[in-house]
PDB file of N, CA and C in Angstrom:
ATOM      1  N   UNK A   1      16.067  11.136 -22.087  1.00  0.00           N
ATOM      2  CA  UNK A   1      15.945  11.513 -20.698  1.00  0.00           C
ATOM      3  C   UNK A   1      15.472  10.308 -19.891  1.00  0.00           C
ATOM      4  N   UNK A   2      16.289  10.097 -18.896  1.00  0.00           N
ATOM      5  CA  UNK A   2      15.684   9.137 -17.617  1.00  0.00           C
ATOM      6  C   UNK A   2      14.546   9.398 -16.856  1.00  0.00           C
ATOM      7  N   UNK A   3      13.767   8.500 -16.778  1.00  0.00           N
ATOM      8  CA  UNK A   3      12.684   9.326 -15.791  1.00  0.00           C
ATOM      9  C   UNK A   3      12.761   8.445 -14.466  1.00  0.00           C
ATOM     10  N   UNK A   4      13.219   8.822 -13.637  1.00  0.00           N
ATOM     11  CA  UNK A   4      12.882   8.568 -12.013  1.00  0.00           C
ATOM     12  C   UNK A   4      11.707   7.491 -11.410  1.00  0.00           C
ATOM     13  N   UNK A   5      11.828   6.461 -11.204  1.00  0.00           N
ATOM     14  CA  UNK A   5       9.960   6.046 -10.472  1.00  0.00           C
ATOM     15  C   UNK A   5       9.823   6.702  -8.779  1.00  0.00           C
ATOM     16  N   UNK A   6       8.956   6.836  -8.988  1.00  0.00           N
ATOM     17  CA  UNK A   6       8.389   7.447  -7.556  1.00  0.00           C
ATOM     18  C   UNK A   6       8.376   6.184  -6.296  1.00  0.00           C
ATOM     19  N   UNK A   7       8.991   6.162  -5.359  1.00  0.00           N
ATOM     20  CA  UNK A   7       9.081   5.483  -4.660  1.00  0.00           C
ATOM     21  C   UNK A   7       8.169   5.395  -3.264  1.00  0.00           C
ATOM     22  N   UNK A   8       7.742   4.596  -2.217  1.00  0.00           N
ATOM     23  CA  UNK A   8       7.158   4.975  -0.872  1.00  0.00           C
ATOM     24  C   UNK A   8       8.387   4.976   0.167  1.00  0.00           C
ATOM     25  N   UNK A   9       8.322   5.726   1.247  1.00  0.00           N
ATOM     26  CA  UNK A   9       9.377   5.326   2.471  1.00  0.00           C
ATOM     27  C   UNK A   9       9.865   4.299   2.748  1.00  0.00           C
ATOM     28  N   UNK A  10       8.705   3.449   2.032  1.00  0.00           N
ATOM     29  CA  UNK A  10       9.965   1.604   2.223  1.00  0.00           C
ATOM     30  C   UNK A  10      10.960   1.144   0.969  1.00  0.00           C
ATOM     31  N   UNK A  11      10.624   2.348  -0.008  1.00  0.00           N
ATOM     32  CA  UNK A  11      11.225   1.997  -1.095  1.00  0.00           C
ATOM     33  C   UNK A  11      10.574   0.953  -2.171  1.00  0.00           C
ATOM     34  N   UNK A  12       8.845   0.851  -1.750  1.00  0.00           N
ATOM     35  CA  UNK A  12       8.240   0.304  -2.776  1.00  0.00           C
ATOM     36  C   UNK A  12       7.811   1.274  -3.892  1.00  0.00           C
ATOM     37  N   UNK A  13       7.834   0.721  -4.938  1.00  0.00           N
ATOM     38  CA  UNK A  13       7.150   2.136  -6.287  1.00  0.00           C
ATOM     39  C   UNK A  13       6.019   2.275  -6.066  1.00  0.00           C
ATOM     40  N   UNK A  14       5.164   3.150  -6.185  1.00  0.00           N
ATOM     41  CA  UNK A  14       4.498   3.939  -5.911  1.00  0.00           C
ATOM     42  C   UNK A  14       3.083   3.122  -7.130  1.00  0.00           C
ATOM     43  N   UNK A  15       3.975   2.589  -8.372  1.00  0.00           N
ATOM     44  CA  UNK A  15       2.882   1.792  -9.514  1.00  0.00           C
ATOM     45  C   UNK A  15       2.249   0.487  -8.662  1.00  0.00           C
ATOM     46  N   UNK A  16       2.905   0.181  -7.647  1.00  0.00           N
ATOM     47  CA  UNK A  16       2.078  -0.702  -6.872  1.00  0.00           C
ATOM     48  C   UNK A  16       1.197  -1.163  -5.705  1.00  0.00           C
ATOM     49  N   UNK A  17       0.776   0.252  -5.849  1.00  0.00           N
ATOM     50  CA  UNK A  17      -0.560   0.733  -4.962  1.00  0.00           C
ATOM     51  C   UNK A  17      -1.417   1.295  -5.936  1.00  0.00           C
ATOM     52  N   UNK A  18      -2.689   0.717  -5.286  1.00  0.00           N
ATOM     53  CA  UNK A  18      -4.023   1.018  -5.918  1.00  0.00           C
ATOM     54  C   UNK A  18      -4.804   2.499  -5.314  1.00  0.00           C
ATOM     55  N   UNK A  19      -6.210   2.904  -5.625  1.00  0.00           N
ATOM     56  CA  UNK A  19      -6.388   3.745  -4.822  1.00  0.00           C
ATOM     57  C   UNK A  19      -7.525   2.583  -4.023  1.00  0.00           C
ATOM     58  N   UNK A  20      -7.980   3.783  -3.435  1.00  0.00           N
ATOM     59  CA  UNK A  20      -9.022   2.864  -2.126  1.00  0.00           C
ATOM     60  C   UNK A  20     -10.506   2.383  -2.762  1.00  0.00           C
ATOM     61  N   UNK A  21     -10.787   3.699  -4.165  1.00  0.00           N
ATOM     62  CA  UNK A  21     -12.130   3.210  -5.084  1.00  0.00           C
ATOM     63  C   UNK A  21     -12.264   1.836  -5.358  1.00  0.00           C
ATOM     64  N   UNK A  22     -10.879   1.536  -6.187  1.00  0.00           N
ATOM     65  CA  UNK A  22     -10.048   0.430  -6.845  1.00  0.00           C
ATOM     66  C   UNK A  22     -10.347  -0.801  -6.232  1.00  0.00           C
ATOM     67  N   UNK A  23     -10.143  -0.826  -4.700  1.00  0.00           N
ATOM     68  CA  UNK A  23      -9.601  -1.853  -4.155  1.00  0.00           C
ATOM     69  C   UNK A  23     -11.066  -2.167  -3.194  1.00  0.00           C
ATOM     70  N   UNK A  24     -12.164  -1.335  -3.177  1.00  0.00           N
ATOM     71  CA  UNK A  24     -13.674  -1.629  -3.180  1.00  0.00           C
ATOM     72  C   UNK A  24     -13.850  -2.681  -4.304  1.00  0.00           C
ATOM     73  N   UNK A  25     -14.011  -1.755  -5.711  1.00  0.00           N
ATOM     74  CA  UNK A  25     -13.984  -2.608  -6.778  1.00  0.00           C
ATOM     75  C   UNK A  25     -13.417  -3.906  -6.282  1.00  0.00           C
ATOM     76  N   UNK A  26     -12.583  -4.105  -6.481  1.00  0.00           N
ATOM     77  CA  UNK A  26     -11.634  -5.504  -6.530  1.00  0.00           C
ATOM     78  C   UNK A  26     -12.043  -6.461  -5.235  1.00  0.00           C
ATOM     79  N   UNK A  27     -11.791  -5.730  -4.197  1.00  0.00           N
ATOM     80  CA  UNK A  27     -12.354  -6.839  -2.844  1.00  0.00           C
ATOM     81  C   UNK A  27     -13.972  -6.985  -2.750  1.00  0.00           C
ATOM     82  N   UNK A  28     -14.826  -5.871  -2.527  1.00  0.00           N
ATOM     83  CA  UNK A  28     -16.422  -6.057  -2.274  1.00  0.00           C
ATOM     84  C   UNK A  28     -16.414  -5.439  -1.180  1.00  0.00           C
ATOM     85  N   UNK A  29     -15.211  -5.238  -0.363  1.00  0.00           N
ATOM     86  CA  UNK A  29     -15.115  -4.508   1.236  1.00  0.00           C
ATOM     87  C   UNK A  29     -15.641  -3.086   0.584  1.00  0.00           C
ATOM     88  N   UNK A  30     -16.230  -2.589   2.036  1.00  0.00           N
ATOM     89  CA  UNK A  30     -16.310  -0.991   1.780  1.00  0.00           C
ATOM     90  C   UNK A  30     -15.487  -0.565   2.313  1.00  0.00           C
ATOM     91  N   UNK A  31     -15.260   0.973   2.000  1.00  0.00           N
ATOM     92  CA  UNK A  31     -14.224   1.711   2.073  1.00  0.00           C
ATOM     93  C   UNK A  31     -13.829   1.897   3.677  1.00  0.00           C
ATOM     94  N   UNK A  32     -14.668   1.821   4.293  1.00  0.00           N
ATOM     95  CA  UNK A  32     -14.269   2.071   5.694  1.00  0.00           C
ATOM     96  C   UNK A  32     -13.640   0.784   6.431  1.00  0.00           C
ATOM     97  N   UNK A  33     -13.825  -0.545   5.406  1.00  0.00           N
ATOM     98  CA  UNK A  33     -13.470  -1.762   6.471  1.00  0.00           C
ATOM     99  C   UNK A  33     -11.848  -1.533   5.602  1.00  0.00           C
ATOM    100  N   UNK A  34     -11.722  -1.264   4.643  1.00  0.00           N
ATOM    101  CA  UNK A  34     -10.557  -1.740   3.988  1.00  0.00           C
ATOM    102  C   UNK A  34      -9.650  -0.256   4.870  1.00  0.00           C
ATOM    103  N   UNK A  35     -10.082   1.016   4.870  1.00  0.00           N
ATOM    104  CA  UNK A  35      -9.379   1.751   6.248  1.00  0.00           C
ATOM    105  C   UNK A  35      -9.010   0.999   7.003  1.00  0.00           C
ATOM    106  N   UNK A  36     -10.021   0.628   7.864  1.00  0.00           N
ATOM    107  CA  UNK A  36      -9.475  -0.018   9.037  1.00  0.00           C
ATOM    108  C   UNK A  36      -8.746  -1.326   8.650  1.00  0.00           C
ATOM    109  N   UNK A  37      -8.733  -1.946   8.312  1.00  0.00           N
ATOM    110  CA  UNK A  37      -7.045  -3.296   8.044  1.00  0.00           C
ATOM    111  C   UNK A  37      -6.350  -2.380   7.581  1.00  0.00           C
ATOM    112  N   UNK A  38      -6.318  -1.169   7.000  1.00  0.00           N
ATOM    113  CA  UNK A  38      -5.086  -0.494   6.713  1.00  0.00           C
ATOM    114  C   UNK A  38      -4.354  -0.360   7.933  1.00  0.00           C
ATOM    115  N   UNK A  39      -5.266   0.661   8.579  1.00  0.00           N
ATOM    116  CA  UNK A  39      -4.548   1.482  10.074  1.00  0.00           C
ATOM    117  C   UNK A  39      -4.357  -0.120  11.150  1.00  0.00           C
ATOM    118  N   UNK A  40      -5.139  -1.071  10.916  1.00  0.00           N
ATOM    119  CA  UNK A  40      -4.465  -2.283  12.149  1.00  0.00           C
ATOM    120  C   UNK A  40      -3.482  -2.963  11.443  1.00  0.00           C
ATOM    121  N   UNK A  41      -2.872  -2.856  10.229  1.00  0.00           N
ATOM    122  CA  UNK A  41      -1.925  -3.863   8.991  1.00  0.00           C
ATOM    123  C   UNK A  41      -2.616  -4.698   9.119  1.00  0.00           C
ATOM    124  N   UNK A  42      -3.540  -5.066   8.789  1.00  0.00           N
ATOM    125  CA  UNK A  42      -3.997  -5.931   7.947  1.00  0.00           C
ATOM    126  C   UNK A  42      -3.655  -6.244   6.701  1.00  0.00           C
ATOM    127  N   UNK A  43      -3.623  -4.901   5.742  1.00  0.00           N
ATOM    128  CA  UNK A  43      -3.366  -5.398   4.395  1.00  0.00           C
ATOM    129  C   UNK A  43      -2.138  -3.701   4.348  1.00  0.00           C
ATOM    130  N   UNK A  44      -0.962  -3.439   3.441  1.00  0.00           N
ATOM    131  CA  UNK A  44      -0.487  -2.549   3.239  1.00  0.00           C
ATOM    132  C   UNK A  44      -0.671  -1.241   2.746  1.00  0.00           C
ATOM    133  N   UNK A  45      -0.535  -0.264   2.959  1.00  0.00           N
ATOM    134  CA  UNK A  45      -1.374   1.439   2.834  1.00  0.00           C
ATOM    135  C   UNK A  45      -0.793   2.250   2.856  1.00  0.00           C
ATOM    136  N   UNK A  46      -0.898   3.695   2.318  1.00  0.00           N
ATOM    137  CA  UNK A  46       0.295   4.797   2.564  1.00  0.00           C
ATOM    138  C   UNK A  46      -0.662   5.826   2.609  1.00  0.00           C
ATOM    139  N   UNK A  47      -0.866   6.921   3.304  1.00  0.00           N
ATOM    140  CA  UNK A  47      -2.143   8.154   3.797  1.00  0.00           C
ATOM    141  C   UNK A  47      -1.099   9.356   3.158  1.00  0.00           C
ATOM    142  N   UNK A  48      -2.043  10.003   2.055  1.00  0.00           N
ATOM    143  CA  UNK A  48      -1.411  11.195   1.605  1.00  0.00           C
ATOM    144  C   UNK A  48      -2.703  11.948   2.545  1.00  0.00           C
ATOM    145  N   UNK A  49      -2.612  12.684   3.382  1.00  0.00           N
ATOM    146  CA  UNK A  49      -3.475  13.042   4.005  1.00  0.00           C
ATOM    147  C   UNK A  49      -4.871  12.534   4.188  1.00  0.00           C
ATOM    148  N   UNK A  50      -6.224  12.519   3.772  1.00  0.00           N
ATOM    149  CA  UNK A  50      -7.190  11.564   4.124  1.00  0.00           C
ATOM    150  C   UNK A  50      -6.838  10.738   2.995  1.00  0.00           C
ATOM    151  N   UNK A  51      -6.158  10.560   1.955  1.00  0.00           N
ATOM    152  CA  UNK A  51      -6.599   9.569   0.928  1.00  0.00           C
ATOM    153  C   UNK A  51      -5.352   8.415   0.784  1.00  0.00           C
ATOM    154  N   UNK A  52      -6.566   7.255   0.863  1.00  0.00           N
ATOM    155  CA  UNK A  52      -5.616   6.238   1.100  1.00  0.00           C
ATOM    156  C   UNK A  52      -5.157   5.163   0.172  1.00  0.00           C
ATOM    157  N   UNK A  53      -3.855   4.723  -0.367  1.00  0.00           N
ATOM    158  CA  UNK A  53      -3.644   4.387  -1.438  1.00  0.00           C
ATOM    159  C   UNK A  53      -3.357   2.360  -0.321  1.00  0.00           C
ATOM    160  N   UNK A  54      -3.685   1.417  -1.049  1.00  0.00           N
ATOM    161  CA  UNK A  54      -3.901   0.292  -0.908  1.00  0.00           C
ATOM    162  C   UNK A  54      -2.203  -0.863  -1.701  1.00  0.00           C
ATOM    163  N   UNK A  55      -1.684  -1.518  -1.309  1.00  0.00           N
ATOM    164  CA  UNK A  55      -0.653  -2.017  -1.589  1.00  0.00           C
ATOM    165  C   UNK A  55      -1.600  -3.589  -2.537  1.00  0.00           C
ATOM    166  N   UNK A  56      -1.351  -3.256  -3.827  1.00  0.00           N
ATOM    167  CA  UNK A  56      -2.599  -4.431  -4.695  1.00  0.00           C
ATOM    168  C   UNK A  56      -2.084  -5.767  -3.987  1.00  0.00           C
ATOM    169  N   UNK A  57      -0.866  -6.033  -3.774  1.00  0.00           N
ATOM    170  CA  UNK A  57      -0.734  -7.911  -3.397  1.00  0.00           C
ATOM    171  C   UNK A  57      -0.714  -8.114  -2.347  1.00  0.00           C
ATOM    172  N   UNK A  58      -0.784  -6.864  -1.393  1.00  0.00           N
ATOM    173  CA  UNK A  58      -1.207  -7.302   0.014  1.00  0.00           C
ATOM    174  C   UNK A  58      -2.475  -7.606   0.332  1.00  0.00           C
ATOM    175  N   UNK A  59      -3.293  -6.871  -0.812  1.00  0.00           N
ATOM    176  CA  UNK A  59      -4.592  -7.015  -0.682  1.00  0.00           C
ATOM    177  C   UNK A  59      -5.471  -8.138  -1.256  1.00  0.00           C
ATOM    178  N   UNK A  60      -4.630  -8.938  -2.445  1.00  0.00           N
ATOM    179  CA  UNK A  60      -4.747  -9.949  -2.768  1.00  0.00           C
ATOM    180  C   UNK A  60      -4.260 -11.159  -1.757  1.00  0.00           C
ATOM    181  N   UNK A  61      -3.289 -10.704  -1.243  1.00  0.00           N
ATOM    182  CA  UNK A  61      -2.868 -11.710  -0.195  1.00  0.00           C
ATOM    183  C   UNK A  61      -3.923 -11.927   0.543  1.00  0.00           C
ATOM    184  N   UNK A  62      -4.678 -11.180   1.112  1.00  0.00           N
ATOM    185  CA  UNK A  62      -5.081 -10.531   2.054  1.00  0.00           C
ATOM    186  C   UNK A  62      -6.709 -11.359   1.744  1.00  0.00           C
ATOM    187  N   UNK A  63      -7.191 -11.195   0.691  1.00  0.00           N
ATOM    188  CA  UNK A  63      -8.628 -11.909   0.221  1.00  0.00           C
ATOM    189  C   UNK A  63      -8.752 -13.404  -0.015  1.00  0.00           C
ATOM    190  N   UNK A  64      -7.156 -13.611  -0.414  1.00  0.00           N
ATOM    191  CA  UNK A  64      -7.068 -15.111  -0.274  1.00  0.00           C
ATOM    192  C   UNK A  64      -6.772 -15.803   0.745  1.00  0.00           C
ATOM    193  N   UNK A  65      -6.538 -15.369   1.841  1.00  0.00           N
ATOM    194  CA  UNK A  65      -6.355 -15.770   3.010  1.00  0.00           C
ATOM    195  C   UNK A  65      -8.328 -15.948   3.740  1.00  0.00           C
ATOM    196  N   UNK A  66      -8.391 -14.703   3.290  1.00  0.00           N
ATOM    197  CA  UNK A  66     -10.350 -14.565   3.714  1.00  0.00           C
ATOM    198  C   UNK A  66     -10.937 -15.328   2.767  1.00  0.00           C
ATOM    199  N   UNK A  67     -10.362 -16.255   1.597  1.00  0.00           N
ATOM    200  CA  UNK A  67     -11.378 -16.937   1.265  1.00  0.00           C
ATOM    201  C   UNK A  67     -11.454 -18.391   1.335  1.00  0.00           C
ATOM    202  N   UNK A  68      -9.932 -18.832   1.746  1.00  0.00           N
ATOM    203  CA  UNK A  68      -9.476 -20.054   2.596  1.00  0.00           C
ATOM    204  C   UNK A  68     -10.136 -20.173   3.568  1.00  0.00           C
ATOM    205  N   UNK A  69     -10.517 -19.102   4.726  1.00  0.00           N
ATOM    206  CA  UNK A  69     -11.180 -19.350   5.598  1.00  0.00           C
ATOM    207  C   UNK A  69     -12.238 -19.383   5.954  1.00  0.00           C
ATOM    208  N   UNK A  70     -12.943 -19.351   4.705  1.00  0.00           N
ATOM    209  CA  UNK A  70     -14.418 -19.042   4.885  1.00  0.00           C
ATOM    210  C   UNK A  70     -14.931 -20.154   3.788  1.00  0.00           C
ATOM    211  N   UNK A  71     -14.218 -20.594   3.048  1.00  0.00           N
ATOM    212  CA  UNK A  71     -14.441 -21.489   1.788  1.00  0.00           C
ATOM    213  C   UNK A  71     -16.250 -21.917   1.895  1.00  0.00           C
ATOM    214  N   UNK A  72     -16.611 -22.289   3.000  1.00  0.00           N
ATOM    215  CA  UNK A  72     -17.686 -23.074   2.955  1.00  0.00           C
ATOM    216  C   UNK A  72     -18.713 -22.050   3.656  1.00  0.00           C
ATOM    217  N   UNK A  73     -18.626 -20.932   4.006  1.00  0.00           N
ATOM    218  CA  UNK A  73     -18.936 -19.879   4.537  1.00  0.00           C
ATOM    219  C   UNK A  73     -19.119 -18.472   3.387  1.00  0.00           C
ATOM    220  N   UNK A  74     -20.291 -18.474   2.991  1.00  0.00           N
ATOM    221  CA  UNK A  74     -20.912 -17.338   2.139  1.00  0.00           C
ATOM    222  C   UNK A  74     -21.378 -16.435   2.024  1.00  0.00           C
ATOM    223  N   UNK A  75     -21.726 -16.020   3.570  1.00  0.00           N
ATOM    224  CA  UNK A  75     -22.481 -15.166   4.214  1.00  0.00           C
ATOM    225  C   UNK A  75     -21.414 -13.883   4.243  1.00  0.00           C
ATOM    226  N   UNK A  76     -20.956 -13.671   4.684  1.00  0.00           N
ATOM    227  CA  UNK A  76     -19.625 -12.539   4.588  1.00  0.00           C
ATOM    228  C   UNK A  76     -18.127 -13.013   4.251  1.00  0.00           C
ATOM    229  N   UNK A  77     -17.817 -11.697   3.794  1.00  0.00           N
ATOM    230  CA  UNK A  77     -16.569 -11.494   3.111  1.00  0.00           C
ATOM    231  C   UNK A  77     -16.547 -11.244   1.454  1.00  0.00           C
ATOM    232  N   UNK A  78     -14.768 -10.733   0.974  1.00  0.00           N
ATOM    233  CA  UNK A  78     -14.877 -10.520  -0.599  1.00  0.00           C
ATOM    234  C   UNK A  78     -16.010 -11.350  -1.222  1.00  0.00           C
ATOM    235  N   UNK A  79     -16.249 -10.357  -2.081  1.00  0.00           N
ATOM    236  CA  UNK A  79     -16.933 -11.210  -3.118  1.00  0.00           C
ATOM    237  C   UNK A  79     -15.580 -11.838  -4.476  1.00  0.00           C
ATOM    238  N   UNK A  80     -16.141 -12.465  -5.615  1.00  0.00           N
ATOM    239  CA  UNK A  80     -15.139 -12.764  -6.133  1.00  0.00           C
ATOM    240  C   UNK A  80     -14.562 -11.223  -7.036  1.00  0.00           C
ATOM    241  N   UNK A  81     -13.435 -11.597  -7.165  1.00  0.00           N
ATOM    242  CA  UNK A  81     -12.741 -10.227  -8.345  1.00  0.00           C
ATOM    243  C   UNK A  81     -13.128  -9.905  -9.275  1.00  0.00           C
ATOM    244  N   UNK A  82     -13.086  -8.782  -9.663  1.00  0.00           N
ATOM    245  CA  UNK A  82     -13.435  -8.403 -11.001  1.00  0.00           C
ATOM    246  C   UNK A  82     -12.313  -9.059 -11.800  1.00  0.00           C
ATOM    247  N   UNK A  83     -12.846  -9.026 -13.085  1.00  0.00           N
ATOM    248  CA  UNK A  83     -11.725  -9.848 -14.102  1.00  0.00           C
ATOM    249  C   UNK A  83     -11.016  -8.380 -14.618  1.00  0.00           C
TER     250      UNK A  83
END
C-alpha cells in the first residue's frame, strides 16, 4: 500500500514543520515572540486553530540571520541550539 504525505496549501509536507514547544526549544524565543514573526512572516507557520506549527528552515534561516546581526551583541536574542 502507498501511503500519501500530508501536504500544507503551498504544497509543503507537513514533516517539515515543527510544533511551537519545539521551536522554543531550538530558538530560546518564547512562544509569544515566535507567534508574532509568524503572523508578521518573519519566519514560516500554518494555524490549525490556536496551535501553531513553525516551518524548521525558516526558522533556522531566521536565527541565523539574528545571529549575524548581533554577533558581537549578547544581550538579546536565540540562544545557541540544542544539539
Amino acid at each position: 500500500m502507498v501511503m500519501a504525505r500530508a501536504h500544507t496549501g503551498n504544497n509543503q509536507p507537513v514533516e517539515d514543520f515543527i510544533s511551537i514547544a519545539r521551536a522554543v526549544r531550538r530558538s530560546g524565543y518564547s512562544e509569544q515572540y515566535l507567534r508574532r514573526l509568524a503572523r508578521r512572516g518573519g519566519i514560516r507557520a500554518i494555524k490549525f486553530g490556536h496551535f501553531w506549527m513553525i516551518d524548521a528552515r525558516s526558522l533556522e534561516a531566521y536565527l541565523e540571520r539574528a545571529r549575524q546581526m548581533n554577533a558581537g551583541d549578547r544581550r538579546f536574542g536565540p540562544r545557541e541550539p540544542e544539539a
